[in-house]
N, C-alpha and C. Protein backbone atom coordinates (compact mmCIF):
# COMPACT_ATOMS: atom_id res chain seq x y z
N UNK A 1 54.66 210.94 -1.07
CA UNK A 1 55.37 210.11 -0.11
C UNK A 1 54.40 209.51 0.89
N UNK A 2 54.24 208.24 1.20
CA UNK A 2 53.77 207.60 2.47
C UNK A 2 54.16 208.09 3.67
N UNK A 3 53.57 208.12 4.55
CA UNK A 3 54.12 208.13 5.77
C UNK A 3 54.06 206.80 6.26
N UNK A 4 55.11 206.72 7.24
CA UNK A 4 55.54 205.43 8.06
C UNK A 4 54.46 205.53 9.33
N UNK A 5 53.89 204.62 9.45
CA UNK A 5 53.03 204.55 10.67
C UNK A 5 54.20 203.53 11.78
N UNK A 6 54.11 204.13 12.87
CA UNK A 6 54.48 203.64 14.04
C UNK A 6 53.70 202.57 14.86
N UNK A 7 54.47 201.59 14.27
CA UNK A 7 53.81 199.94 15.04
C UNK A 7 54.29 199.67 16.57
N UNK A 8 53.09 199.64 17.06
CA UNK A 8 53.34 199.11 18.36
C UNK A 8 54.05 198.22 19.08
N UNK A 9 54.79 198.09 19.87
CA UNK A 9 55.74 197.21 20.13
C UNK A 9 55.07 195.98 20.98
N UNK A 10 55.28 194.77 20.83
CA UNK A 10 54.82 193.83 21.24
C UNK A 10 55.21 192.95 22.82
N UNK A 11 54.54 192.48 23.41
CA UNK A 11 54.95 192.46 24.71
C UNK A 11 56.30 191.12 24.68
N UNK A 12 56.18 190.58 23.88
CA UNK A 12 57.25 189.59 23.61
C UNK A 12 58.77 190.01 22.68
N UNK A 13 58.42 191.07 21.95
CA UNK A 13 59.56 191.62 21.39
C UNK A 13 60.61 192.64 22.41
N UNK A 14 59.70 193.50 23.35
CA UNK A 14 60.25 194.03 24.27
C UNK A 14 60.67 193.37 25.36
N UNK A 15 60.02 191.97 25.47
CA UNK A 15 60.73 191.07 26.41
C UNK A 15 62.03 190.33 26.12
N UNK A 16 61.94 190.03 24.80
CA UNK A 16 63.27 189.51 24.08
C UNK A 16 64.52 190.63 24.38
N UNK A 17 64.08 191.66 23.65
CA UNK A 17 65.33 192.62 23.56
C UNK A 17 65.90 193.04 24.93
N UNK A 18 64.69 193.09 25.95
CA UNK A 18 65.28 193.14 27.59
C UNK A 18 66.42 192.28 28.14
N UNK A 19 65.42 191.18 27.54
CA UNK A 19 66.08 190.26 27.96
C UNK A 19 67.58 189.27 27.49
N UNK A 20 67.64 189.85 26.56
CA UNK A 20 69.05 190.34 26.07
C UNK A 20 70.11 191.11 26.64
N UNK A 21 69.73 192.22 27.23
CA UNK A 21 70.16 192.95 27.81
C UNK A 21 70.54 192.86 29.29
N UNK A 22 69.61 191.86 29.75
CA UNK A 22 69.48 191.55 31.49
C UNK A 22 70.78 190.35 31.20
N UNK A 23 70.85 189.34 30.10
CA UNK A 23 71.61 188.70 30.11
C UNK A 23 73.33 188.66 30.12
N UNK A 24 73.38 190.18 29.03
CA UNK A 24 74.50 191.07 29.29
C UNK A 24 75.05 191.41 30.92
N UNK A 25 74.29 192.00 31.09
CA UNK A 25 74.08 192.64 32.41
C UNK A 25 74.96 191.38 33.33
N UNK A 26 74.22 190.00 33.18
CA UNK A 26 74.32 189.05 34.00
C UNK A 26 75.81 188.88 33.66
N UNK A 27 76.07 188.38 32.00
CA UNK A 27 77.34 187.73 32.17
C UNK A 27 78.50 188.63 32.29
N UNK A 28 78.05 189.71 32.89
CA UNK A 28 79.19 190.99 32.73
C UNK A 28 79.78 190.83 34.30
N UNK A 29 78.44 190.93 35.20
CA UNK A 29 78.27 190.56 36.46
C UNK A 29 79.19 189.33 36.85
N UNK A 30 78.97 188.12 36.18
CA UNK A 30 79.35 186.91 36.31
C UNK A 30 81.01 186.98 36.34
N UNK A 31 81.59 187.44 35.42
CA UNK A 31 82.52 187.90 34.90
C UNK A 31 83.59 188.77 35.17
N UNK A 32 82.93 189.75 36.50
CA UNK A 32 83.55 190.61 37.64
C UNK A 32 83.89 189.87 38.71
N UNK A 33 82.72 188.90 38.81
CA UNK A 33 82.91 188.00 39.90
C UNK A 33 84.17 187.35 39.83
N UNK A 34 84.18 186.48 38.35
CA UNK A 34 85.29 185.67 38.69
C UNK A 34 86.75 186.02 38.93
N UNK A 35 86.72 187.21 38.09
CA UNK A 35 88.09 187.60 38.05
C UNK A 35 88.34 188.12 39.20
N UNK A 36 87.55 188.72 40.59
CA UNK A 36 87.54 189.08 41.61
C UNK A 36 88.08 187.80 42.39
N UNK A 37 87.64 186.74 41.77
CA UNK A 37 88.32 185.64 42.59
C UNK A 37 86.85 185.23 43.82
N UNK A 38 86.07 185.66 43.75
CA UNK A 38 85.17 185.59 44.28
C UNK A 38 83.93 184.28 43.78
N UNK A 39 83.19 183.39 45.01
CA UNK A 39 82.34 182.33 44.18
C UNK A 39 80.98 182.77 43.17
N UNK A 40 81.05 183.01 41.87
CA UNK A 40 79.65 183.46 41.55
C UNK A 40 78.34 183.17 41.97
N UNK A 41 78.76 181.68 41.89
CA UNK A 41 77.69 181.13 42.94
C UNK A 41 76.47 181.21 43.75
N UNK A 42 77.73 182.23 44.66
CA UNK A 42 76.99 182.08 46.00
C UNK A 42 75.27 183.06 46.28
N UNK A 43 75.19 182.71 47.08
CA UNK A 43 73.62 182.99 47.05
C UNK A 43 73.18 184.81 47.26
N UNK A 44 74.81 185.18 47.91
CA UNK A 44 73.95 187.11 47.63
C UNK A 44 74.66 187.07 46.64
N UNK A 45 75.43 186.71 45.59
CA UNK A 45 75.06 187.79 44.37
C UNK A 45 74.54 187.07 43.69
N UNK A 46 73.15 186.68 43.93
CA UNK A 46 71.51 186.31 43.44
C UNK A 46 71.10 187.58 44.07
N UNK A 47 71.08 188.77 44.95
CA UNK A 47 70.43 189.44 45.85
C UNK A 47 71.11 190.35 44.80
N UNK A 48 72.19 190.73 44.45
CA UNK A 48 72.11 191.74 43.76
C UNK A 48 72.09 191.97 42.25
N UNK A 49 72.25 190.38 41.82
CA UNK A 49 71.67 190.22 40.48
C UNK A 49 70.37 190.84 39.97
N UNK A 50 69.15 190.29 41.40
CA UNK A 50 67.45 190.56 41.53
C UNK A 50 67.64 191.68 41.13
N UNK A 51 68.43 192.68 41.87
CA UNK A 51 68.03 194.27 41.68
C UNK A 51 68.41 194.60 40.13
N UNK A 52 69.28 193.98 39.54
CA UNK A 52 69.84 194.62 38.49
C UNK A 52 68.64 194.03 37.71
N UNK A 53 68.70 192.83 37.56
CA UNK A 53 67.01 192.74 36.64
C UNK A 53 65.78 193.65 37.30
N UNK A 54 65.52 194.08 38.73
CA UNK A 54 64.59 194.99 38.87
C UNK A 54 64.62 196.23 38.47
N UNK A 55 65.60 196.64 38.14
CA UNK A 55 65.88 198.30 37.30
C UNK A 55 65.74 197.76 35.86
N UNK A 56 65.77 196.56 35.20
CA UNK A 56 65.96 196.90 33.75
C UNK A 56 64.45 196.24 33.39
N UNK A 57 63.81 195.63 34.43
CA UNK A 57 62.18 195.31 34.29
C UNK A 57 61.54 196.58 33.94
N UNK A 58 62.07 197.54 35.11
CA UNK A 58 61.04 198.39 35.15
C UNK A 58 61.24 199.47 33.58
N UNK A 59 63.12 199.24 33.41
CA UNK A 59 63.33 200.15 32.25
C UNK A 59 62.24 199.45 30.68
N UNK A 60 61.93 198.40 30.87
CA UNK A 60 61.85 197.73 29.92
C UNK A 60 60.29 197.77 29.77
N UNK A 61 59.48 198.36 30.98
CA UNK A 61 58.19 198.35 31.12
C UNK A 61 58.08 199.69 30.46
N UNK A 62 59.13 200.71 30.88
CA UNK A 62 58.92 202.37 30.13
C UNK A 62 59.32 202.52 28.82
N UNK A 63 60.10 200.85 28.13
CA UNK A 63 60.10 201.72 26.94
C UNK A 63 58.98 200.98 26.18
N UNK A 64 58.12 199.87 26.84
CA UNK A 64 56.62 199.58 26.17
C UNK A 64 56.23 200.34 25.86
N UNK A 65 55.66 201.41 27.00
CA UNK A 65 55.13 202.72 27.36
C UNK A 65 55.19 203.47 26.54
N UNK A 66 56.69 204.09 26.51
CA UNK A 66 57.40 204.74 25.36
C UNK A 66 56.72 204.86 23.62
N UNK A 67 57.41 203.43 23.45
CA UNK A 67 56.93 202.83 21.91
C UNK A 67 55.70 202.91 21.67
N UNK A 68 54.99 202.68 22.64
CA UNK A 68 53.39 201.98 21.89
C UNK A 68 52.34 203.57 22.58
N UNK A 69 51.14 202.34 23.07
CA UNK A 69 50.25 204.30 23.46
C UNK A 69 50.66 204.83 25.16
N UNK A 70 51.68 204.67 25.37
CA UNK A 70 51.85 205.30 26.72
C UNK A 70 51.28 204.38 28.07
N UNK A 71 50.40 202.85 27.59
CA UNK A 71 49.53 201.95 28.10
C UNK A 71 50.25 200.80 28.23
N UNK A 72 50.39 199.91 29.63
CA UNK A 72 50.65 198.58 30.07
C UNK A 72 49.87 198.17 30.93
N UNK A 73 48.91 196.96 30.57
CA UNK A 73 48.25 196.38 31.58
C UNK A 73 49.24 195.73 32.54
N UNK A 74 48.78 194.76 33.29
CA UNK A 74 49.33 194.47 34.53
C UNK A 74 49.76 193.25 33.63
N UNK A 75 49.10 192.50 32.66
CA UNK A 75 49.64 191.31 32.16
C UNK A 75 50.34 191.50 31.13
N UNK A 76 50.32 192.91 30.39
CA UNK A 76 51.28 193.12 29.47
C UNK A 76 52.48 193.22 30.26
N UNK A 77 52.92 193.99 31.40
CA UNK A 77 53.86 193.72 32.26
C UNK A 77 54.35 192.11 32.78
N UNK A 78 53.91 191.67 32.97
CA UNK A 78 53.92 190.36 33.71
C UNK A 78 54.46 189.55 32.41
N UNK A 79 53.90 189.80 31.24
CA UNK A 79 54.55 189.08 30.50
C UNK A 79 55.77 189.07 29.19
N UNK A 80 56.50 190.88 29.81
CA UNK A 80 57.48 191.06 29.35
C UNK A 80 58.01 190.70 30.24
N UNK A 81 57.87 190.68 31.57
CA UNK A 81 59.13 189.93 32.54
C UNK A 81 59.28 188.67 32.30
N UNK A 82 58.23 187.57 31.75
CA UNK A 82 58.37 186.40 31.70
C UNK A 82 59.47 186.14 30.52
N UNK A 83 59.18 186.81 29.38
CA UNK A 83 60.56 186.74 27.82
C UNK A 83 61.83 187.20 28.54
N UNK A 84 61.57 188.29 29.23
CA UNK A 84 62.77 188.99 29.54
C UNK A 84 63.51 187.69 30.41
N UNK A 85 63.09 187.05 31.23
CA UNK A 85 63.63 186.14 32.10
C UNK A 85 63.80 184.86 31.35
N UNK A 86 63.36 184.14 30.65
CA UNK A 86 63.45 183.20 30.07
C UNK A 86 64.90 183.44 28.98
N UNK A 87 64.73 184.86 28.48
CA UNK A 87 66.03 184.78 27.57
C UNK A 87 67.39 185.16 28.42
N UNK A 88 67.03 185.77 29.24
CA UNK A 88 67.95 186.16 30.39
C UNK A 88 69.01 184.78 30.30
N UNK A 89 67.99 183.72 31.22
CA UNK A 89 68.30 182.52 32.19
C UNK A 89 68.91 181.86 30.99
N UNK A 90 68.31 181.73 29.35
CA UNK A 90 69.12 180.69 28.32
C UNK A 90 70.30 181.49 28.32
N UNK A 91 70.34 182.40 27.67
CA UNK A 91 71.26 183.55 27.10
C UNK A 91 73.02 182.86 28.58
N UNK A 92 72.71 183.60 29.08
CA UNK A 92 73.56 183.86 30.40
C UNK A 92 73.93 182.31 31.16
N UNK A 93 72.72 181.35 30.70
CA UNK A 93 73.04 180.07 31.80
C UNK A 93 74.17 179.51 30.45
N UNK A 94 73.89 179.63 29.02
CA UNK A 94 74.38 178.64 28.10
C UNK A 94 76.15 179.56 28.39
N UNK A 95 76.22 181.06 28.46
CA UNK A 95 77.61 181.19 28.89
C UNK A 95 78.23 180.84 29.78
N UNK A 96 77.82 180.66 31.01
CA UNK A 96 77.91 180.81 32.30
C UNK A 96 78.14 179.27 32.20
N UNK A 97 77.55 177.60 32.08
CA UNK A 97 77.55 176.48 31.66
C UNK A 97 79.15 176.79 30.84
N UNK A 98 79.29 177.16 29.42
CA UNK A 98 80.35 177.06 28.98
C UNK A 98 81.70 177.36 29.65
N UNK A 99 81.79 178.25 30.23
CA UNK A 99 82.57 178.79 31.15
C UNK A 99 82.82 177.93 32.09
N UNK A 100 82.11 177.41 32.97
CA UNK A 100 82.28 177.06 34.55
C UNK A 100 82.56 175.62 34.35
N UNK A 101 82.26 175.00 32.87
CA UNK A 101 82.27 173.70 32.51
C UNK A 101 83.33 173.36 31.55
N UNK A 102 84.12 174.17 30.82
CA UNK A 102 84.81 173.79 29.27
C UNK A 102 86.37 174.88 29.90
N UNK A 103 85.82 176.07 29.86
CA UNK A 103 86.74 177.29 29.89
C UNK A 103 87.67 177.53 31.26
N UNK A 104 86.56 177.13 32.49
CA UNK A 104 87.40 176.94 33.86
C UNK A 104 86.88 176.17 34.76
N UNK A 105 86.73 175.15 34.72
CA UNK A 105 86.04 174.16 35.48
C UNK A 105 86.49 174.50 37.05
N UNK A 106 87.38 175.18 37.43
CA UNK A 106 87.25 175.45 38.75
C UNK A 106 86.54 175.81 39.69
N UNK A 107 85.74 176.76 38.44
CA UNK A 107 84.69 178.09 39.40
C UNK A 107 83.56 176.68 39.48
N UNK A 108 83.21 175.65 39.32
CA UNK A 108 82.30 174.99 39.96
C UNK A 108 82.86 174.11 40.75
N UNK A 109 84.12 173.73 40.74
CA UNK A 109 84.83 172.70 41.99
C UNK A 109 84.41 174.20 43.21
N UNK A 110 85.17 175.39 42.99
CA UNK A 110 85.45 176.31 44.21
C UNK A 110 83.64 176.46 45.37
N UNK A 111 82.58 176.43 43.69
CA UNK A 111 81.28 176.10 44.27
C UNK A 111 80.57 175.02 45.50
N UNK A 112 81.57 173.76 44.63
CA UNK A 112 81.31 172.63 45.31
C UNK A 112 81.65 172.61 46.51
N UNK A 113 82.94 172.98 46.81
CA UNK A 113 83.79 173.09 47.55
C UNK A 113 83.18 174.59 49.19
N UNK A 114 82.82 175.10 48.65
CA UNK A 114 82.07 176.06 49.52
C UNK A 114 81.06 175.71 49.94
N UNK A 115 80.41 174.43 49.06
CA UNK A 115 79.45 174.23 49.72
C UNK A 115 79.43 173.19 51.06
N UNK A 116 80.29 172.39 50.39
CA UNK A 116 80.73 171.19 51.39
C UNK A 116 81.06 171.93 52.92
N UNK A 117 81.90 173.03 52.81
CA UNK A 117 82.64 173.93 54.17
C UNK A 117 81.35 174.06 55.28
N UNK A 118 80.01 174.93 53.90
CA UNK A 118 78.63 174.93 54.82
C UNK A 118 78.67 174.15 55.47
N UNK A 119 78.21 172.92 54.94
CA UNK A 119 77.71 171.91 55.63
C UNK A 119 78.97 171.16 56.73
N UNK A 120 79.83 171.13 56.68
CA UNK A 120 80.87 170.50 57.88
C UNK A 120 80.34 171.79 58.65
N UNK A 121 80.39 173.17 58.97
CA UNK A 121 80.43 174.18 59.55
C UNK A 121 78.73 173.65 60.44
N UNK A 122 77.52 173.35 60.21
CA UNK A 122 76.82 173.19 60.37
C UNK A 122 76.78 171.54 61.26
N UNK A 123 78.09 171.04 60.66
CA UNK A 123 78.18 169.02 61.45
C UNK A 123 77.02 168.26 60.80
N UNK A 124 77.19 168.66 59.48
CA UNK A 124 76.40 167.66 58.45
C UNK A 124 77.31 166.31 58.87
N UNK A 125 76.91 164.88 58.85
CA UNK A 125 77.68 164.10 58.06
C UNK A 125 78.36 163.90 57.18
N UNK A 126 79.38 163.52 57.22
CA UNK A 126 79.76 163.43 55.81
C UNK A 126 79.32 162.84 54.79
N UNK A 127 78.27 161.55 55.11
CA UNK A 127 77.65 161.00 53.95
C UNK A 127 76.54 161.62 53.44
N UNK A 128 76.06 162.46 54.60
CA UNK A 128 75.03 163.52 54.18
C UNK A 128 75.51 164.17 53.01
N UNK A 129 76.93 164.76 53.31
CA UNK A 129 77.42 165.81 52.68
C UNK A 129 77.74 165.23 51.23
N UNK A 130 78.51 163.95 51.05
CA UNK A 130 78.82 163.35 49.73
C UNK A 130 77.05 162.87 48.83
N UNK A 131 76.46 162.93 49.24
CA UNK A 131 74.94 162.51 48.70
C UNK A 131 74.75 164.26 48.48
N UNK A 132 74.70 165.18 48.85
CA UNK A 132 74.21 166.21 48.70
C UNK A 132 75.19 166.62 48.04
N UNK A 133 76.43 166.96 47.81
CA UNK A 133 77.29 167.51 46.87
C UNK A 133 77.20 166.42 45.63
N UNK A 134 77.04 165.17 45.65
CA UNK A 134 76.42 164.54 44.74
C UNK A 134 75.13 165.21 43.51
N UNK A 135 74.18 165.16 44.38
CA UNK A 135 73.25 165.38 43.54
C UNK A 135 72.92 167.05 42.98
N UNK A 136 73.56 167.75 43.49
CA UNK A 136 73.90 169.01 43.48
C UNK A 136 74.82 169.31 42.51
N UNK A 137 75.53 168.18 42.11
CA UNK A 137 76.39 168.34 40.61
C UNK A 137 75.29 167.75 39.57
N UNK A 138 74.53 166.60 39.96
CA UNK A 138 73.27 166.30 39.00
C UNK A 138 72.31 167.47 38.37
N UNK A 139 71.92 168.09 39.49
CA UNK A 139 70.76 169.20 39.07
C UNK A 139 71.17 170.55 39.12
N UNK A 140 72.21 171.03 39.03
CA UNK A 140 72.79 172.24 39.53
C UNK A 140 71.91 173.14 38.27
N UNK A 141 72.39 172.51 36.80
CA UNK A 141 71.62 173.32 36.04
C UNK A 141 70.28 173.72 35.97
N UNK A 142 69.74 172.33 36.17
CA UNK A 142 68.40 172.04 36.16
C UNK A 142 67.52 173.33 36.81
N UNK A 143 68.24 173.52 38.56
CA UNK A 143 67.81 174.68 38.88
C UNK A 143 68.01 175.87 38.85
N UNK A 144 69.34 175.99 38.04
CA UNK A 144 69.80 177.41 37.87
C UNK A 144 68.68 177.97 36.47
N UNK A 145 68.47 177.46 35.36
CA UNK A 145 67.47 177.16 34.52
C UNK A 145 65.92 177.78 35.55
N UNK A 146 65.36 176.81 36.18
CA UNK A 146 64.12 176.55 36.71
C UNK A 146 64.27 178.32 37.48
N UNK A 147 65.03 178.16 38.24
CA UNK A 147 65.63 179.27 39.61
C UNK A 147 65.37 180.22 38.32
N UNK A 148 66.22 180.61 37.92
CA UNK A 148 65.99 182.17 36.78
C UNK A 148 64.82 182.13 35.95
N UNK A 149 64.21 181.38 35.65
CA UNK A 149 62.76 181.79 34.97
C UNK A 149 61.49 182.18 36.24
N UNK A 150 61.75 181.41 36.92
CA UNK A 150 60.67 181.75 38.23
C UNK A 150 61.03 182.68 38.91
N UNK A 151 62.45 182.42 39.46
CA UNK A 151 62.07 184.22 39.37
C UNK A 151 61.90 185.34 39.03
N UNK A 152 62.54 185.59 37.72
CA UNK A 152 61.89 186.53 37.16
C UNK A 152 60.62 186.67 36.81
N UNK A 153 59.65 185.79 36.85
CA UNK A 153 58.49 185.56 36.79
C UNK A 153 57.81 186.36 38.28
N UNK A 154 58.19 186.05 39.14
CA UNK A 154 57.78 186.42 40.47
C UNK A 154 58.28 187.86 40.41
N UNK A 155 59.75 188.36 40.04
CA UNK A 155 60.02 189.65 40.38
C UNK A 155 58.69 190.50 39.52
N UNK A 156 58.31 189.84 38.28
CA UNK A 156 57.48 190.72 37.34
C UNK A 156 56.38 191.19 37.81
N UNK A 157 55.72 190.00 38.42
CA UNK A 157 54.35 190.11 38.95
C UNK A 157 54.65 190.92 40.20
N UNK A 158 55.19 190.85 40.67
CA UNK A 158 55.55 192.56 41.74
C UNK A 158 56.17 193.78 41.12
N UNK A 159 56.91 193.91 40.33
CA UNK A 159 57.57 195.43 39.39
C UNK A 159 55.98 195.56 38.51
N UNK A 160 55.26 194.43 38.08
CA UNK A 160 54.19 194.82 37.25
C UNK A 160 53.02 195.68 37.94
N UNK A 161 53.15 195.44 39.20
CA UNK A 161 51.98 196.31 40.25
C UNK A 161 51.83 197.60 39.88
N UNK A 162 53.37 197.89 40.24
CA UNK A 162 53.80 199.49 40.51
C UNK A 162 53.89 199.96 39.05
N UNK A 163 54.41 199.43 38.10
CA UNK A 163 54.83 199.95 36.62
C UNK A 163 53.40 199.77 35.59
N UNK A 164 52.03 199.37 35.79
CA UNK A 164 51.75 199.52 35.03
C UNK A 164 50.77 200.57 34.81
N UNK A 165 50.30 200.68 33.54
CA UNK A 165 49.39 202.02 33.75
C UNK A 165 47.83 201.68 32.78
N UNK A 166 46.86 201.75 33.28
CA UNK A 166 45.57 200.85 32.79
C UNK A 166 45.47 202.15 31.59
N UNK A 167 44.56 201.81 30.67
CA UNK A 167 44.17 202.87 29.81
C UNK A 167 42.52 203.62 30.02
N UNK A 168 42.66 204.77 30.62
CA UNK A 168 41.14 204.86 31.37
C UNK A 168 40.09 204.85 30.43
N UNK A 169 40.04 204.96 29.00
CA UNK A 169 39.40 204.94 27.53
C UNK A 169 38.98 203.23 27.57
N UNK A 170 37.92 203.08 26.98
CA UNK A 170 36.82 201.76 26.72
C UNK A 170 37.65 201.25 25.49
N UNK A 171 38.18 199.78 25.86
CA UNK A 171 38.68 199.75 24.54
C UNK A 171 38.32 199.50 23.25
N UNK A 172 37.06 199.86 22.72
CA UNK A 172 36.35 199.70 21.79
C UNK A 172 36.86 201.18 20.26
């Protein structure tokens, strides 16, 4: 009989499958929200989204660890957060898009609409306000897209500090 040798897990495969998982995570999140009646939107639950991808970064850095020789450089880290976030942000934005656009177009009027309140609350203009709720329906994706890859990019390169572990052996 052969034995099965144990292949190392790759920093992009463990970023995928994370990031699968962070996306779950998200549209589960997303999904509490709405039925709470609450705006998903809004800008803290981005604050507690961060954390939930910061626990499954770091889970996702231990099962590199795990799988392979117990070893993550700082850029093997850095660049499972980058897959992990990139599939996250498609995964979760293409539901989250279907939803807010096809399934209940409300939850982005209620968006719009909260946002506009800001700005009267603040004595925007109103033409201020119709140019900015304007173009804010133009690019909304654009940055929700841009917004979730960078940051998870940024959360990595800080969870990658603390989570990784150099290999003190020459790698020869």
């Amino acid at each position: 009989m052969e034995e099965q040798t144990k292949s190392a897990p790759t920093v992009m495969s463990v970023g995928i499958r994370w990031g699968v998982v962070n996306a779950l995570v998200s549209i589960a999140f997303f999904i509490v929200l709405v039925i709470a009646g609450l705006n998903a939107f809004d800008n803290k639950w981005g604050w507690i989204g961060s954390g939930f991808t910061i626990v499954l970064l770091v889970l996702a850095h231990k099962a590199f660890k795990d799988q392979g020789d117990g070893f993550m450089t700082y850029g093997q880290g850095v660049g499972i957060g980058f897959w992990m976030s990139v599939v996250a942000t498609v995964v979760a934005g293409l539901f989250t898009y279907v939803y807010a656009n096809i399934i209940d177009p409300a939850t982005m009027e209620n968006f719009f609409e909260a946002q506009r309140m800001q700005m009267e609350e603040r004595n925007t203009p109103d033409e201020q306000i119709d140019i900015a709720i304007e173009w804010t329906r133009k690019l909304f994706w654009v940055f929700y897209v841009i917004g979730g890859v960078v940051g998870g990019l940024i959360l990595s390169l800080i969870v990658s500090i603390f989570t990784q572990k150099r290999n003190p052996a020459p790698p020869f």
